[in-house]
Protein backbone atom coordinates (compact mmCIF):
# COMPACT_ATOMS: atom_id res chain seq x y z
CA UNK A 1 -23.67 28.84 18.12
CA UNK A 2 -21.86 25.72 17.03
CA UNK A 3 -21.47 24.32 13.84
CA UNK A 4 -21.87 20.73 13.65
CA UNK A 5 -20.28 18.90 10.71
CA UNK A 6 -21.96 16.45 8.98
CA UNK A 7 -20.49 13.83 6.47
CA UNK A 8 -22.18 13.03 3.56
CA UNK A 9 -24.42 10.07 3.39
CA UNK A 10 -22.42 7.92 1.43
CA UNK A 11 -20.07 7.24 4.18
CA UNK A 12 -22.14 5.51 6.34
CA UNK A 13 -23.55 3.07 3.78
CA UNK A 14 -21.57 0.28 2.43
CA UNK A 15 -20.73 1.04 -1.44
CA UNK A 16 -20.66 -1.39 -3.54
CA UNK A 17 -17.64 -1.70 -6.53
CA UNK A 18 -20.40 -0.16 -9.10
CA UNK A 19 -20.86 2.95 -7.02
CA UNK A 20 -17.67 3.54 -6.43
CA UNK A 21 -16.83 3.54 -10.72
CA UNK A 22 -18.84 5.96 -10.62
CA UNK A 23 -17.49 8.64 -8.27
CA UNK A 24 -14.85 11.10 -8.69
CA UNK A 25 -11.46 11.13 -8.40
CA UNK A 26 -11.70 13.82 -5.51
CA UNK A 27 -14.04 11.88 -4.04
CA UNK A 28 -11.86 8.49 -3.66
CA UNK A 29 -8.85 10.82 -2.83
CA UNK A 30 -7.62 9.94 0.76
CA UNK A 31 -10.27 7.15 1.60
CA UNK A 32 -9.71 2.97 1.41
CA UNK A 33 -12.99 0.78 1.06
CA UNK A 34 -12.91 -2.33 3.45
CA UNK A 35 -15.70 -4.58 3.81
CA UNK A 36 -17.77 -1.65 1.75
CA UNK A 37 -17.30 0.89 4.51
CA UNK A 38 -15.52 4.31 3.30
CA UNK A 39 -12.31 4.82 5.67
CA UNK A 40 -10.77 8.34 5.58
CA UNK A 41 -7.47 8.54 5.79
CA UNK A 42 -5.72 11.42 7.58
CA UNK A 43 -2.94 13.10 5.19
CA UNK A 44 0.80 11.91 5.88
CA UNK A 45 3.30 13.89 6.80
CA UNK A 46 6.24 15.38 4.49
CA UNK A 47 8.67 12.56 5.82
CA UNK A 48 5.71 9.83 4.85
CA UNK A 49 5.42 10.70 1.94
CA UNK A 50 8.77 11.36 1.29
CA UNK A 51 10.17 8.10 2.19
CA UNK A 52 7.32 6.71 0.15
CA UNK A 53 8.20 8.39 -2.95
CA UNK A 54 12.28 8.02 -2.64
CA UNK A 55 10.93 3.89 -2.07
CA UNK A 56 9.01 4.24 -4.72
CA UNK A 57 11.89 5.64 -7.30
CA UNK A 58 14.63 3.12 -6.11
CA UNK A 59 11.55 0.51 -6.70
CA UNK A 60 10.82 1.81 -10.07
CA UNK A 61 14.58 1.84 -11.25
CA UNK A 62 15.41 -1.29 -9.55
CA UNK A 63 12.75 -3.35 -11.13
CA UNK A 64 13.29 -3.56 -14.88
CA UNK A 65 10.80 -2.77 -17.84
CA UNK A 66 8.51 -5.19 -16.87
CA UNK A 67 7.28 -3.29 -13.56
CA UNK A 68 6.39 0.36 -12.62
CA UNK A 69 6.54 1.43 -9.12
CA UNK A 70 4.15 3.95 -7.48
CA UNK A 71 2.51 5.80 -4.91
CA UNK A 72 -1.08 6.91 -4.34
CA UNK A 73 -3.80 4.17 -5.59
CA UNK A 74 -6.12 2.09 -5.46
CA UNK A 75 -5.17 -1.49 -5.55
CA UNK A 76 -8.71 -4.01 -5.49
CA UNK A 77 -8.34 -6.66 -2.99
CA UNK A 78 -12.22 -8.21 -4.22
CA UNK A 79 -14.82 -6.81 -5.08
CA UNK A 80 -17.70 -8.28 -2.96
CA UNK A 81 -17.95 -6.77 0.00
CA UNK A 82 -15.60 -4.27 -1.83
CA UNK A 83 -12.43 -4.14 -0.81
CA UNK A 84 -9.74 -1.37 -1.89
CA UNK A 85 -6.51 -0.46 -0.61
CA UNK A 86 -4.32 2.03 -0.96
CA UNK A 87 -0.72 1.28 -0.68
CA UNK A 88 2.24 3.52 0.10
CA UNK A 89 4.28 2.05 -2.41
CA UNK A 90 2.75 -0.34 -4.88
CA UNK A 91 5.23 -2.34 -7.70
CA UNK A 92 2.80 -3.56 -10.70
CA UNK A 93 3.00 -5.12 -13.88
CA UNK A 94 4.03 -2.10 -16.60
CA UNK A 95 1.57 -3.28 -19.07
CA UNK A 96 -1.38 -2.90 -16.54
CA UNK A 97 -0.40 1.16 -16.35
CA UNK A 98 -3.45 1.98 -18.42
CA UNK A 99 -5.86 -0.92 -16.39
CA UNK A 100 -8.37 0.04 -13.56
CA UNK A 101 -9.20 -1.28 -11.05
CA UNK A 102 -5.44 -2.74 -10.66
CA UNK A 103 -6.10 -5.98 -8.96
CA UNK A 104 -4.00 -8.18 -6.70
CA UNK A 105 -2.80 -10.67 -10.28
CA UNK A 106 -1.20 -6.88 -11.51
CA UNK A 107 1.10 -6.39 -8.15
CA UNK A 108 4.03 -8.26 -6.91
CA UNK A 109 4.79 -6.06 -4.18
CA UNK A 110 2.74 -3.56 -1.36
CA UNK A 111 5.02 -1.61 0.47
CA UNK A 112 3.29 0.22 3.91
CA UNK A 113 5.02 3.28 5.48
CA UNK A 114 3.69 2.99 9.06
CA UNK A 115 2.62 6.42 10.58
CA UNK A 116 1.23 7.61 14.06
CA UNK A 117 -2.41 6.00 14.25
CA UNK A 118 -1.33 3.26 11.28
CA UNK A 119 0.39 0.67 13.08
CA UNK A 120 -2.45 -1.95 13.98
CA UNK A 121 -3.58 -1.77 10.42
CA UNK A 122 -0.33 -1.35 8.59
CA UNK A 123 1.33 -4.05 10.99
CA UNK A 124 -1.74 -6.28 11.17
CA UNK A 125 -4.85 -5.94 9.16
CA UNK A 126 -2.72 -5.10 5.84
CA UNK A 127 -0.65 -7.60 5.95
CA UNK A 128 -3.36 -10.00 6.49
CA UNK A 129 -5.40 -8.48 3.52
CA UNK A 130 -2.61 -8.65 1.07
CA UNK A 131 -2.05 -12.04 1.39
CA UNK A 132 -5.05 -13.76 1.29
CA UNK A 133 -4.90 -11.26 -1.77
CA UNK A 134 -2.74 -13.00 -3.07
CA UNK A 135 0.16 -10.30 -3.29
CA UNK A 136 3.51 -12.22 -3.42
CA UNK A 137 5.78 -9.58 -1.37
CA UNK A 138 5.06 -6.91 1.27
CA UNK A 139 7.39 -4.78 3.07
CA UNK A 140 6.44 -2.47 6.23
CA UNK A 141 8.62 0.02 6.99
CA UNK A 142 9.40 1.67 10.64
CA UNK A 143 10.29 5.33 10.67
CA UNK A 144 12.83 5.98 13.20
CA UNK A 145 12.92 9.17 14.87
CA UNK A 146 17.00 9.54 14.57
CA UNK A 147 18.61 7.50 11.62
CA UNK A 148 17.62 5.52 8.79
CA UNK A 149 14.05 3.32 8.70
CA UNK A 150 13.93 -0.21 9.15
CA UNK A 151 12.52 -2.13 6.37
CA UNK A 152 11.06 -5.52 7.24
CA UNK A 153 10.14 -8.28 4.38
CA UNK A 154 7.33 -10.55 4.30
CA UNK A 155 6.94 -13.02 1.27
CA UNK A 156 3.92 -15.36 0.69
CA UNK A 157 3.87 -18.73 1.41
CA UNK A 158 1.54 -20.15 -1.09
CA UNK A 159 0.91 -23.50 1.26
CA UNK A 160 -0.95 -21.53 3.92
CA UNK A 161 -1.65 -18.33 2.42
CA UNK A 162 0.54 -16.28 4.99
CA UNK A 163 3.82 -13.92 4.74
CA UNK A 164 6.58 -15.43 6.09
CA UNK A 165 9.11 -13.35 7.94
CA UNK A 166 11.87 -12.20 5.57
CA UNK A 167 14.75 -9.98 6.51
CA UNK A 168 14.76 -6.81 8.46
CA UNK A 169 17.11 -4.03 7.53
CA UNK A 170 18.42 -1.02 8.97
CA UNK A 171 21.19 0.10 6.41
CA UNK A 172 21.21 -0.88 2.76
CA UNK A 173 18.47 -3.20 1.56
CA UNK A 174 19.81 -5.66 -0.30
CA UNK A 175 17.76 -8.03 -2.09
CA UNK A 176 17.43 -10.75 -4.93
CA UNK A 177 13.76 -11.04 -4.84
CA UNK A 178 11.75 -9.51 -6.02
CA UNK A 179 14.15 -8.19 -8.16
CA UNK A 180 18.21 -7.60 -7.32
CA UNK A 181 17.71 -4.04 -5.21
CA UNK A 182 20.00 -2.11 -2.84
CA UNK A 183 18.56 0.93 -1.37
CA UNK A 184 20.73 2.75 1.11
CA UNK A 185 17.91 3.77 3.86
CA UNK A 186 20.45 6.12 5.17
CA UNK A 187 19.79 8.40 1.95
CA UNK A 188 16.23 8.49 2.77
């Protein structure tokens, strides 16, 4: 005899940004909503989540009073078909800590730690989101296998909407924008 698993009904029906007020916080643990369609997301491994978090401290430190930098929610790309992402590593204005959902005018940048079975959407289909978002920087990072990540920068080009290329580093990220940073990826 075989057990067959079936997922609850809700995940096959678009949800709309009412329904999902209403649910849980277990229940919008691990998913993103695109286009109103529930997408479960498979948990990351130590060294994801890792790098996310040590990102996500030289972020936070880096940035000034002004922003917080964090891991693990929601950020609402529109509401209608609802939209909502879940960044690795989002930096948002401090005094929208306390304001949900956090929305696109909040965050300055996304950061995406790509994974086995997230590079279409974290190369692609992210990227693309968070722009026409509105989301002024975005950064993708590459885990090597050996060494340090690389780090690639986007930044918005208001004219057209789209990220232009930025740098790519393999070392020390050293930047003026956002903010004045240097992260030594070799630490990570």
């Amino acid at each position: 005899m075989t057990a067959e698993m079936v997922a609850p009904a809700w995940m096959h029906q678009q949800v709309t940004a009412e329904q999902y007020a209403a649910w849980t916080e277990e229940q919008c643990a691990g998913i993103e909503i695109v286009d109103g369609m529930v997408l479960v997301s498979p948990s990351a491994s130590k060294r994801h989540n890792r790098l996310a978090r040590l990102l996500a401290n030289a972020l936070d430190a880096a940035a000034g009073p002004d922003w917080n930098a964090d891991t693990d929610f929601d950020v609402r790309l529109q509401d209608v078909p609802l939209n909502n992402r879940r960044p690795d590593v989002t930096v948002y204005r401090a005094e929208t800590l306390d304001v949900t959902p956090t929305r696109p005018k909040h965050v300055l940048l996304v950061v995406e730690v790509v994974s086995p079975g997230s590079e279409t959407t974290d190369r692609v289909v992210k990227a693309e989101q968070y722009a026409k978002a509105g989301i002024q920087f975005y950064w993708r990072v590459e885990q090597a296998v050996t060494g340090a990540p690389l780090v690639y920068t986007y930044v918005l080009d208001p004219a057209d909407g789209c990220y232009r290329d930025g740098e790519v580093f393999t070392g020390v990220v050293k930047l003026t924008a956002p903010f004045l940073i240097e992260v030594d990826l070799a630490q990570m």
